[in-house]
C-alpha atoms as a PDB file:
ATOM      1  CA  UNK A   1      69.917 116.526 102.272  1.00  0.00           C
ATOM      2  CA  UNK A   2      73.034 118.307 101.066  1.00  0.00           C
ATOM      3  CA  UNK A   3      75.478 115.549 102.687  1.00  0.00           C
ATOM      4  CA  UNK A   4      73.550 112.701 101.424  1.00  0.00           C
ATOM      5  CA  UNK A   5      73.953 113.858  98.134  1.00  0.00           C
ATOM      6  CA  UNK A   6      77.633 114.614  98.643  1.00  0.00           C
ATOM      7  CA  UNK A   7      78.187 111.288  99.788  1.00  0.00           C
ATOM      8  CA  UNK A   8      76.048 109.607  97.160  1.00  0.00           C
ATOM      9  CA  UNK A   9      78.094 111.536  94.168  1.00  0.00           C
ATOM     10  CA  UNK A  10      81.055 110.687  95.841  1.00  0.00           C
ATOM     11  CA  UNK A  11      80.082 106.360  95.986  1.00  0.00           C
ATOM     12  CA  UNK A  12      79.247 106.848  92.306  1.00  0.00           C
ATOM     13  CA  UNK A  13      82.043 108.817  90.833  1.00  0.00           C
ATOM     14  CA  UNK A  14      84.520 106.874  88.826  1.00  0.00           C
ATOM     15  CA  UNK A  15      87.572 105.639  91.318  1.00  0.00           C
ATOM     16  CA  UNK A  16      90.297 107.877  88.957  1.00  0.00           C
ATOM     17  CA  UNK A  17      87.999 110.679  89.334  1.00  0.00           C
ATOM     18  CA  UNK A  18      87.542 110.142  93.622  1.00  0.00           C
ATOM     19  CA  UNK A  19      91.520 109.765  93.823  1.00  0.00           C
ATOM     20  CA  UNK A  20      92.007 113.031  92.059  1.00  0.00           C
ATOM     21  CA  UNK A  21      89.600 114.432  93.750  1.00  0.00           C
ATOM     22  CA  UNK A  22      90.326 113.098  97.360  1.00  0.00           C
ATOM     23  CA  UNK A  23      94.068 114.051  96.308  1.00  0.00           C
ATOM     24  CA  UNK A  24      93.438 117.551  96.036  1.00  0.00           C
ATOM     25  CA  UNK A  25      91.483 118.026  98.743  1.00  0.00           C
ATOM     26  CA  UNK A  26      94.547 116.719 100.858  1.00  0.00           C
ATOM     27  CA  UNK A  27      96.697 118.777  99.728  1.00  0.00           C
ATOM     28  CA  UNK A  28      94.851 121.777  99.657  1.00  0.00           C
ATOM     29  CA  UNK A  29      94.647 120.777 103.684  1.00  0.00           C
ATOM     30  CA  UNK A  30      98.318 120.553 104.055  1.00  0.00           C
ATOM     31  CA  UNK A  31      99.462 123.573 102.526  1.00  0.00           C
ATOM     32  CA  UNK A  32      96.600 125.116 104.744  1.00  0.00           C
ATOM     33  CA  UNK A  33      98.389 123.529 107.660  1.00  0.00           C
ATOM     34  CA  UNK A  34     102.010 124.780 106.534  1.00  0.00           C
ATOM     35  CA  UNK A  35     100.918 128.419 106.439  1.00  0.00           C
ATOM     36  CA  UNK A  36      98.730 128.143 109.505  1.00  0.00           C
ATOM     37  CA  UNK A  37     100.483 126.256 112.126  1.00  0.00           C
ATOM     38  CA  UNK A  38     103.838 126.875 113.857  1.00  0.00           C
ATOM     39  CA  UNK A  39     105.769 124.170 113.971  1.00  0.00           C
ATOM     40  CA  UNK A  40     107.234 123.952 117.752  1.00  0.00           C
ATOM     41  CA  UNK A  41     109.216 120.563 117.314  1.00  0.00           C
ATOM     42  CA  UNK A  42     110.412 118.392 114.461  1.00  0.00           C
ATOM     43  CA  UNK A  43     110.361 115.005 114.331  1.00  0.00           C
ATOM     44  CA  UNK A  44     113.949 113.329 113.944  1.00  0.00           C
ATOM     45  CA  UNK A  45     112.970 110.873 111.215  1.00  0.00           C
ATOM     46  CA  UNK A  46     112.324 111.900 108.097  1.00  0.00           C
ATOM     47  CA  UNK A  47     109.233 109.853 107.845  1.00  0.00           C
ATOM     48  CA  UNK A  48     106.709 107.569 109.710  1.00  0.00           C
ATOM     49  CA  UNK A  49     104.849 104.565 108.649  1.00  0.00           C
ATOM     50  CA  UNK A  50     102.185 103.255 109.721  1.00  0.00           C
ATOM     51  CA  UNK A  51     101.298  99.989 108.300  1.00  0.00           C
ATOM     52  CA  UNK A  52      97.959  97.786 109.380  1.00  0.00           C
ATOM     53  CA  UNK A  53      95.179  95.467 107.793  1.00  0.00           C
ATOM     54  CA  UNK A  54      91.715  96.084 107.838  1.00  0.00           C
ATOM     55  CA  UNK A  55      89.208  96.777 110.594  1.00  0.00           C
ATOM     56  CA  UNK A  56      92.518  97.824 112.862  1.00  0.00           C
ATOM     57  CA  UNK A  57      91.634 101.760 113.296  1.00  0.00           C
ATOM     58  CA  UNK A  58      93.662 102.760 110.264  1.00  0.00           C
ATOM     59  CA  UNK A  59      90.581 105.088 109.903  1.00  0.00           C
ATOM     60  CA  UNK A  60      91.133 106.317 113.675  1.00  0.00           C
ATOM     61  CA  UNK A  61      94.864 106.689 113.405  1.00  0.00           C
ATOM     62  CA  UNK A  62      94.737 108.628 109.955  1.00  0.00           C
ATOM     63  CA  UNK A  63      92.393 111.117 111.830  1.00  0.00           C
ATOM     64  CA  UNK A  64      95.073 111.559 114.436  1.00  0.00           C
ATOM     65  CA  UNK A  65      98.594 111.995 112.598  1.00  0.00           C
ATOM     66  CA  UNK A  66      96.349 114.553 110.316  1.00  0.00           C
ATOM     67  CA  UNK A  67      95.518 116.610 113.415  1.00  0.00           C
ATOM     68  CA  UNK A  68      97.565 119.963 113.732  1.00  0.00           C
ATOM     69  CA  UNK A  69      98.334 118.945 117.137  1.00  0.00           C
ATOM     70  CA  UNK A  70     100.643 116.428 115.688  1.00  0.00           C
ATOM     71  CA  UNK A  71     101.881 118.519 112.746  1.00  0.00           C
ATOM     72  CA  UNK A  72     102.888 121.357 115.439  1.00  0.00           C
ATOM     73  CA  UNK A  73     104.932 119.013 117.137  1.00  0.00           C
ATOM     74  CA  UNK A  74     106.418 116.729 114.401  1.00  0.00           C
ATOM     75  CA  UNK A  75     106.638 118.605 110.858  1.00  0.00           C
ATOM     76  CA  UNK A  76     105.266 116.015 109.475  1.00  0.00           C
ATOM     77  CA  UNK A  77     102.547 115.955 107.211  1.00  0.00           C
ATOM     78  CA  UNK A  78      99.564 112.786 106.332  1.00  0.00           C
ATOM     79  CA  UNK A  79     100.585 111.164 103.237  1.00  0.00           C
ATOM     80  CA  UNK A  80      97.840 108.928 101.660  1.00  0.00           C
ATOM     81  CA  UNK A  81      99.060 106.873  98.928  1.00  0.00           C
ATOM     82  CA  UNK A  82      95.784 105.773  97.585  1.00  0.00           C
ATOM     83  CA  UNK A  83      95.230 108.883  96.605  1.00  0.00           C
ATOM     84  CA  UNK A  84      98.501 109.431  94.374  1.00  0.00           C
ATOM     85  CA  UNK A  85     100.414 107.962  91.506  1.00  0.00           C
ATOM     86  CA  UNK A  86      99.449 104.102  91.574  1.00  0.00           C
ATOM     87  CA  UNK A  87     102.344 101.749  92.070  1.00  0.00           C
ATOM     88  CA  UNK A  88     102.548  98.281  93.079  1.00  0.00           C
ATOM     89  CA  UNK A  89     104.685  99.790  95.983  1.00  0.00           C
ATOM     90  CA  UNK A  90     104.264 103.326  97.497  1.00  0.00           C
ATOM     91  CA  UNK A  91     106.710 106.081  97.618  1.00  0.00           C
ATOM     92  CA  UNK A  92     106.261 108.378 100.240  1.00  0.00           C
ATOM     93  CA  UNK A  93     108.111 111.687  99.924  1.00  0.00           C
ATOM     94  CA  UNK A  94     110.720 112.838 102.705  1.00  0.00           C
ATOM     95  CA  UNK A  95     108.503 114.753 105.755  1.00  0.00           C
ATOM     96  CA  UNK A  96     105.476 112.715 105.472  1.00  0.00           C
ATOM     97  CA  UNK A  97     103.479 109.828 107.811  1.00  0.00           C
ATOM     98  CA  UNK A  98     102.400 107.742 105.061  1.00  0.00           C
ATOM     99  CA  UNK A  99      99.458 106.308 106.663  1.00  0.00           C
ATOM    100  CA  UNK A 100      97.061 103.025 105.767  1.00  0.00           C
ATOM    101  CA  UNK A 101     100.154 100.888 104.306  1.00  0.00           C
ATOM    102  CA  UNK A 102      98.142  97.498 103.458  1.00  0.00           C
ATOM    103  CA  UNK A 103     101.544  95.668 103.143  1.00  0.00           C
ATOM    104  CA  UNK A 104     102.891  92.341 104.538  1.00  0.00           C
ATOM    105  CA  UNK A 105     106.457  92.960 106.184  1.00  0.00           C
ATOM    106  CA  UNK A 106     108.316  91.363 103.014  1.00  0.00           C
ATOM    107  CA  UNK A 107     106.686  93.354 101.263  1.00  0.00           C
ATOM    108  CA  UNK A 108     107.332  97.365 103.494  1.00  0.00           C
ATOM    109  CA  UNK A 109     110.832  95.871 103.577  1.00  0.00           C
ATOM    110  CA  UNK A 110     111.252  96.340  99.708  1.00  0.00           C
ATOM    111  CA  UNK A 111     109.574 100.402  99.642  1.00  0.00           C
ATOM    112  CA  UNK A 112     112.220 102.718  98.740  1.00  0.00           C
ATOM    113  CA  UNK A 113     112.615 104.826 101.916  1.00  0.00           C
ATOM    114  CA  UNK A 114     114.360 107.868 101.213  1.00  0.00           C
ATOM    115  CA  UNK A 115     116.068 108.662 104.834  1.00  0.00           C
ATOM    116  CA  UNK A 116     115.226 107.816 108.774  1.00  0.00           C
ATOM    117  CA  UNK A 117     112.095 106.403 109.918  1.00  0.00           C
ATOM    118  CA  UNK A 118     110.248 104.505 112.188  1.00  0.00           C
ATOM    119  CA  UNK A 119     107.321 102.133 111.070  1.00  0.00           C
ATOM    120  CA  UNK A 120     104.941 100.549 113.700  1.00  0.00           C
ATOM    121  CA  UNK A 121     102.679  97.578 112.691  1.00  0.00           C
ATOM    122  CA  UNK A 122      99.311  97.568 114.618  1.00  0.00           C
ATOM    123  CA  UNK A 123      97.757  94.260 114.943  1.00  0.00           C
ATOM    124  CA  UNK A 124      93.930  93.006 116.623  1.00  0.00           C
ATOM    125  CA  UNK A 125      92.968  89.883 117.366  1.00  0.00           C
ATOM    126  CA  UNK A 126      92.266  88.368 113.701  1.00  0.00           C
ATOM    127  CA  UNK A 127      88.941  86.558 115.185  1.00  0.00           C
ATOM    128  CA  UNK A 128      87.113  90.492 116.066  1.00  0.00           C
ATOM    129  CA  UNK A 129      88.486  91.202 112.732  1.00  0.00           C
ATOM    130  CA  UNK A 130      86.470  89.054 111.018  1.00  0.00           C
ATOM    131  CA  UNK A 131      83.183  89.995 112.902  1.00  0.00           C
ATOM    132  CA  UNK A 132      84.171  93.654 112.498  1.00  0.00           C
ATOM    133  CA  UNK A 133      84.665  92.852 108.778  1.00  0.00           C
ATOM    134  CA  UNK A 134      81.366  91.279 108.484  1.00  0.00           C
ATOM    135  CA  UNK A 135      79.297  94.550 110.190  1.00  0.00           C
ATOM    136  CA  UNK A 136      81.569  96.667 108.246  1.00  0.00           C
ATOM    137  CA  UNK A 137      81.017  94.570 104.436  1.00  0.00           C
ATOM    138  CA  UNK A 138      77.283  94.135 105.287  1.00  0.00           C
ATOM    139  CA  UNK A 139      76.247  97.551 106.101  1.00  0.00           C
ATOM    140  CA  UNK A 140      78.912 100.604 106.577  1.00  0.00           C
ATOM    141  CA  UNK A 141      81.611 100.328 104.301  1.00  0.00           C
ATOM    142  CA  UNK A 142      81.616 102.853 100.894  1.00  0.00           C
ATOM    143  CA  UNK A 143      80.424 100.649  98.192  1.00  0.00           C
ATOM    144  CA  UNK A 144      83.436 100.529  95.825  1.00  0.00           C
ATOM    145  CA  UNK A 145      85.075  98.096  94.005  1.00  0.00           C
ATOM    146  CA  UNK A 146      83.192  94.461  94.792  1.00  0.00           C
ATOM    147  CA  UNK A 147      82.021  95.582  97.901  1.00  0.00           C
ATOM    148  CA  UNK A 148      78.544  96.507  96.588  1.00  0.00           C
ATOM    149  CA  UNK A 149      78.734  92.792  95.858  1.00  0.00           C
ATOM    150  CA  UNK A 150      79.560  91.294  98.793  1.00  0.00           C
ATOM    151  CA  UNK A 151      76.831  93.209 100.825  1.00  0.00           C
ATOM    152  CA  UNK A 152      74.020  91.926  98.408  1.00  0.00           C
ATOM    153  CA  UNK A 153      75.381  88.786  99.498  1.00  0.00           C
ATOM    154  CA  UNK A 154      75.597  88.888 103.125  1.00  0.00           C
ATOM    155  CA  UNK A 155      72.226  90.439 102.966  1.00  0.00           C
ATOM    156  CA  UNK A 156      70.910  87.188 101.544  1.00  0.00           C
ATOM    157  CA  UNK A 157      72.438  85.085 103.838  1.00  0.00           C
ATOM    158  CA  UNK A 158      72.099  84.014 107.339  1.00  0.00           C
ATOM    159  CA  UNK A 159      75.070  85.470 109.706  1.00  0.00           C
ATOM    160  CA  UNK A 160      76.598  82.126 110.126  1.00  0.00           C
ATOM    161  CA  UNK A 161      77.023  81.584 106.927  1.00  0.00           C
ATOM    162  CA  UNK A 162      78.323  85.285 106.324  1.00  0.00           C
ATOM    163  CA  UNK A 163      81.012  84.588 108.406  1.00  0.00           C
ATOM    164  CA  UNK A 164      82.220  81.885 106.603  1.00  0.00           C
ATOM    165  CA  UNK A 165      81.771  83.535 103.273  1.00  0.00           C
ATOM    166  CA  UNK A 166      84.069  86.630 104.736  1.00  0.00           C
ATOM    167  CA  UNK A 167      86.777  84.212 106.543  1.00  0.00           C
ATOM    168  CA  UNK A 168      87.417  82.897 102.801  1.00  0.00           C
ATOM    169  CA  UNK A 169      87.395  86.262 101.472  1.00  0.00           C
ATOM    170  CA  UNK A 170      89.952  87.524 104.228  1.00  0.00           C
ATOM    171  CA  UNK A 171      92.055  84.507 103.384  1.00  0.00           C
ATOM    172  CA  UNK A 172      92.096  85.087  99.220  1.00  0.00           C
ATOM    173  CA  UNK A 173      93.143  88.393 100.100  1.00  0.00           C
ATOM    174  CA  UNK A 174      96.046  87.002 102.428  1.00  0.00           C
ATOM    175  CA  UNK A 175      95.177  88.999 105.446  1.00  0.00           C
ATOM    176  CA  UNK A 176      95.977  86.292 108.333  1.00  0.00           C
ATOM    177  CA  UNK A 177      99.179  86.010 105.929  1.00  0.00           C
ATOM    178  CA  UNK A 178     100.142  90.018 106.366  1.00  0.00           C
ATOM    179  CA  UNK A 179      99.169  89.813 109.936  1.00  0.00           C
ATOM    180  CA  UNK A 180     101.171  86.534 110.474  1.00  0.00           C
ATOM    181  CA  UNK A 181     104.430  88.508 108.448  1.00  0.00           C
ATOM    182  CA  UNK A 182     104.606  91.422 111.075  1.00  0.00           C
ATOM    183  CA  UNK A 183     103.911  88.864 114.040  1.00  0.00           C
ATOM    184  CA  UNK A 184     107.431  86.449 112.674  1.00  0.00           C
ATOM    185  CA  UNK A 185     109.134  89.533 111.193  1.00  0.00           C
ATOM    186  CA  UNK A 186     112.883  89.893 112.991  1.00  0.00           C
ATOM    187  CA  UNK A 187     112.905  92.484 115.501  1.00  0.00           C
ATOM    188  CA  UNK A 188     114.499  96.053 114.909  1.00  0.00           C
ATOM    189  CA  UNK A 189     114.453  99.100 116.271  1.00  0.00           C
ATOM    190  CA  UNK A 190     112.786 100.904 113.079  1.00  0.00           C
ATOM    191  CA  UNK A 191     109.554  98.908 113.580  1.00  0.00           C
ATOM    192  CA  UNK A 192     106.889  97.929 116.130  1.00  0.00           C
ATOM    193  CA  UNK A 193     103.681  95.910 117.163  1.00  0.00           C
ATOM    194  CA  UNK A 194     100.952  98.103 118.900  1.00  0.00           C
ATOM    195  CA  UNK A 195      97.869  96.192 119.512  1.00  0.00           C
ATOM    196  CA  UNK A 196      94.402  97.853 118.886  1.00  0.00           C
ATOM    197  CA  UNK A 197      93.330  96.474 121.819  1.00  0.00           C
ATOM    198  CA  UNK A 198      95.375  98.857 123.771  1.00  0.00           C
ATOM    199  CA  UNK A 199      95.234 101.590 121.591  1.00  0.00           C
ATOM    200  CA  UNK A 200      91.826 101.668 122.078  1.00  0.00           C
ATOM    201  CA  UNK A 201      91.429 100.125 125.791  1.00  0.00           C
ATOM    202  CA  UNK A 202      92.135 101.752 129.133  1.00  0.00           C
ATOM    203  CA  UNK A 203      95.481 102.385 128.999  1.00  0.00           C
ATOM    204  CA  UNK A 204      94.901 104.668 125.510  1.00  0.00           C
ATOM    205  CA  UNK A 205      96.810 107.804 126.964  1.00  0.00           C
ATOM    206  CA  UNK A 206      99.729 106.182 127.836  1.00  0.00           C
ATOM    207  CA  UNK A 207      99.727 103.649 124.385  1.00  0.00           C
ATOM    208  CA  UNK A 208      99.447 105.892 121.843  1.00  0.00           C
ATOM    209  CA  UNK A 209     101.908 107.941 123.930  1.00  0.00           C
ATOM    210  CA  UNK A 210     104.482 105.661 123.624  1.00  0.00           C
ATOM    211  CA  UNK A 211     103.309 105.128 120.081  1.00  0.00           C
ATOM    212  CA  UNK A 212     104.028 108.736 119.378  1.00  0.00           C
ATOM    213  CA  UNK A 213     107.730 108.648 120.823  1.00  0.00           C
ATOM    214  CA  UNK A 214     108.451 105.413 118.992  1.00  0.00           C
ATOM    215  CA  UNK A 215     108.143 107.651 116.231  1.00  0.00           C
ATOM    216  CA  UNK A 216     109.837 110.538 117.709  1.00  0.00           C
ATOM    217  CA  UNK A 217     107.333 112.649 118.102  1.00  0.00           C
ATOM    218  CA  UNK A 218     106.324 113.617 122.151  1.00  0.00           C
ATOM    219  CA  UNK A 219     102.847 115.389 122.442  1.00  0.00           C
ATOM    220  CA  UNK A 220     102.466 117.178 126.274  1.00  0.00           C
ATOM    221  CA  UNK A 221      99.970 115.374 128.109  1.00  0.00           C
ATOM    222  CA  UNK A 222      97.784 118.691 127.488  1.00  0.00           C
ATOM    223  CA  UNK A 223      97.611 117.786 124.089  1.00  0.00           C
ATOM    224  CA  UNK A 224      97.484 114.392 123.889  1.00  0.00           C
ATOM    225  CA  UNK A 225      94.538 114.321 126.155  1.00  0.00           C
ATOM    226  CA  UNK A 226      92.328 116.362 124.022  1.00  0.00           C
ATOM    227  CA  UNK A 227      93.683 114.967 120.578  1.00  0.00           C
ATOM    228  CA  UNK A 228      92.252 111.680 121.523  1.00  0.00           C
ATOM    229  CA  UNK A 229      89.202 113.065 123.213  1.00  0.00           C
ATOM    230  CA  UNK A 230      88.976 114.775 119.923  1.00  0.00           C
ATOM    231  CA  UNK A 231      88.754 111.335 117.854  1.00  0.00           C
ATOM    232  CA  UNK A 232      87.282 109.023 120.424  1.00  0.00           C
ATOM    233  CA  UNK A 233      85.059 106.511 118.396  1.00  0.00           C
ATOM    234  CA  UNK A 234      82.077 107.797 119.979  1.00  0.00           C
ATOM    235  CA  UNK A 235      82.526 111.296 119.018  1.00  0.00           C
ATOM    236  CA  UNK A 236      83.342 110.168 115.256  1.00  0.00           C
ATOM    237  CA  UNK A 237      80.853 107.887 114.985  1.00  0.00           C
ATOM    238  CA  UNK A 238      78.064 111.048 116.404  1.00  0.00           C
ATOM    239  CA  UNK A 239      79.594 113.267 114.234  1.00  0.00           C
ATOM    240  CA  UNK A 240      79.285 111.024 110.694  1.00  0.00           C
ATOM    241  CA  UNK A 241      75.743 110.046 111.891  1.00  0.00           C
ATOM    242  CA  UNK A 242      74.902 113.697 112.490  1.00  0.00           C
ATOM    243  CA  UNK A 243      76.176 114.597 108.960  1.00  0.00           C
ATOM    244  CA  UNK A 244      73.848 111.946 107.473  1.00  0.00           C
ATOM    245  CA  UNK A 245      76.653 109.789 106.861  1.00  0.00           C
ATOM    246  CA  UNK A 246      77.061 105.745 107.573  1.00  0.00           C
ATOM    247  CA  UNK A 247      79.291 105.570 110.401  1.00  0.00           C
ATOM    248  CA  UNK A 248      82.326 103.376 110.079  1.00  0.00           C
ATOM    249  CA  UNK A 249      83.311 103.113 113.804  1.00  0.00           C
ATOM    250  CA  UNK A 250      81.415 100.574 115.613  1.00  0.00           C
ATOM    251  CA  UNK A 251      84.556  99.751 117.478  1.00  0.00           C
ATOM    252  CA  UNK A 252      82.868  96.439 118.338  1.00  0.00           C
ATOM    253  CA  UNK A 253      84.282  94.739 121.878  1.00  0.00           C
ATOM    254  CA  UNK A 254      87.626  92.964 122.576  1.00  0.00           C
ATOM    255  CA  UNK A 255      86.557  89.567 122.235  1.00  0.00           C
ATOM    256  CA  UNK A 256      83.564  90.192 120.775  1.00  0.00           C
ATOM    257  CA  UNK A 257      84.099  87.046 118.504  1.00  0.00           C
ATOM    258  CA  UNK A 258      82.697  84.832 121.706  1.00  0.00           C
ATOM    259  CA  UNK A 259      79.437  85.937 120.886  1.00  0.00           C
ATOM    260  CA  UNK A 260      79.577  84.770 116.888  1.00  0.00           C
ATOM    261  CA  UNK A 261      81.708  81.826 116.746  1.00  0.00           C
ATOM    262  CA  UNK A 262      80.333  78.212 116.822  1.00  0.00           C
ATOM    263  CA  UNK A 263      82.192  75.010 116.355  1.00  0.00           C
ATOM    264  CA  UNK A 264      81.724  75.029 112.169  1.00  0.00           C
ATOM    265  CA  UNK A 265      82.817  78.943 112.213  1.00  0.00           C
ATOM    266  CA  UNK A 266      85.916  78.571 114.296  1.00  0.00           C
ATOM    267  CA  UNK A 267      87.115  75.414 112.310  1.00  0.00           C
ATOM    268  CA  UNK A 268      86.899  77.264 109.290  1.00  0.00           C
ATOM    269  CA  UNK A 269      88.912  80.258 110.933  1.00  0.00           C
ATOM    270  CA  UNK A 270      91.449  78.083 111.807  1.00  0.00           C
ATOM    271  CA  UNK A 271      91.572  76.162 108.603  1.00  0.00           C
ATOM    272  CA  UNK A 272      92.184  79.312 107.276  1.00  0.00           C
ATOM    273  CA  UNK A 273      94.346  81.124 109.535  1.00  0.00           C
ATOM    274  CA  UNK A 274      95.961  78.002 111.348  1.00  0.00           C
ATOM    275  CA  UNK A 275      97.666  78.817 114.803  1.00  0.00           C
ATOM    276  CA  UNK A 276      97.931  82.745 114.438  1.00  0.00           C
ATOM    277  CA  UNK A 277      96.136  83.252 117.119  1.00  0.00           C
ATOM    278  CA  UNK A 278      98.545  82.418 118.910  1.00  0.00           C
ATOM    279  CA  UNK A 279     101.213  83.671 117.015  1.00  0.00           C
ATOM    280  CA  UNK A 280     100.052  86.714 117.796  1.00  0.00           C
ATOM    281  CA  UNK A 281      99.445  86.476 121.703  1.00  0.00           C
ATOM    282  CA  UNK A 282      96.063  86.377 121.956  1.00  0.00           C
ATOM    283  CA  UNK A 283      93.801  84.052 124.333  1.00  0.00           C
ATOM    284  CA  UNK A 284      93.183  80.526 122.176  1.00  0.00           C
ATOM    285  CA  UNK A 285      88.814  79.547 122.427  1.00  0.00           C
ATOM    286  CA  UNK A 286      89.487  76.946 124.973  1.00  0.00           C
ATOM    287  CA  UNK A 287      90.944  79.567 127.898  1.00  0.00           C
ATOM    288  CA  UNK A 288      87.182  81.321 128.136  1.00  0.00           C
ATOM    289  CA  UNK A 289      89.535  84.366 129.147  1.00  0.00           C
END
């Protein structure tokens, strides 16, 4: 009863009021983490960032670059920027992982970065992204901003049509464009692509691994294994439910858009998001792999 109220006062509070509050809370965690946890290796850049769209696993990777494994073995500390001083453009102090950068590539190229870093881009396949989207909209999501909105909405409407009304909403709010930016951006040591897919598949241990060293930071294998056991989308999504919260990670399946998509859906994905598909080196409709 306790965390339902909690989490209904904390849907209800004014934004400015949520920041602060959210803000504080971080920070009172990181200077927690300073005072409690050795550090045993230091990153060599001076910060990480990670930059993504929706329904990606921002969620997922937040929860694991806040973990004091990786603080103990980078220096580095989360850096939010929702939850600070609002610019147009983030600045995220030397030492930090900004995380959740909603950004097209023009647009991380022009962020101030005050030293060395390493950035890594992680894309899905934009189709799942819309069905995850829709799941997420109609039932899970915290209902801020329009979102309250837009469930009423795809409440009232058949799926189909739900679909559709979220495809226009993803392209108004230029998401196939940010995706597209990262996919065409020139290639550079300082950045990289990591599909979700991956992150999330099989292979996990040895993805995110390599994830971690792109950014300099090298977990043993005897505590990367339990940092992702840790946050596996199973055990997050048991332990919101459990706390009478809406869980967030339905971590729907890789190609999970077969099962949604009819002719009139797909045309108006690709009307909207043209060949970046593609682009982005996923299996077109036709291939049935």
């Amino acid at each position: 009863m306790i965390n339902r109220t909690i989490e209904f006062t904390k849907h209800h509070t004014p934004n400015s009021m949520r920041r602060m509050a959210r803000r504080v809370q971080i920070e009172a965690r990181n200077t927690k983490k300073r005072l409690a946890v050795p550090v045993v290796n230091r990153c060599e850049f001076d910060n990480i960032y990670h930059c993504t769209v929706h329904k990606t696993g921002s969620q997922w990777i937040k929860a694991l670059f806040s973990d004091p494994t990786v603080y103990r073995h980078s220096g580095l500390l989360p850096y939010d920027p929702r939850f600070y001083k609002r610019r147009s453009l983030p600045v995220i102090p030397r030492g930090r992982a900004g995380l959740a950068l909603f950004h097209s590539y023009p647009r991380f190229e022009q962020i101030t970065k005050p030293g060395t870093y390493r950035a890594f881009f992680v894309i899905r396949d934009p189709r799942d992204i819309v069905i995850s989207s829709y799941f997420s909209l109609r039932n899970s999501h915290a209902p801020m901003g329009d979102i309250p909105e837009v469930r009423r909405t795809l409440r009232e409407i058949p799926m189909k049509e739900g679909l559709l009304h979220v495809i226009e909403r993803h392209s108004k709010r230029y998401l196939f464009k940010q995706l597209r930016s990262w996919a065409v951006a020139p290639s550079s040591e300082t950045f990289r692509l990591f599909r979700y897919e991956d992150l999330t598949g099989e292979r996990q241990l040895d993805e995110v691994d390599q994830l971690m060293r792109h950014c300099g930071i090298i977990l043993p294998a005897t505590e990367l294994e339990p940092l992702l056991s840790r946050y596996s989308f199973s055990r997050m999504r048991k332990d919101r439910e459990s706390s009478g919260k809406i869980s967030h990670y339905r971590k729907g399946k890789a190609g999970d858009w077969r099962n949604h998509f009819d002719d009139e859906v797909h045309a108006a994905f690709t009307a909207a998001a043209g060949d970046l598909v593609e682009v982005l080196g996923y299996p077109v409709r036709d291939t049935g792999s």
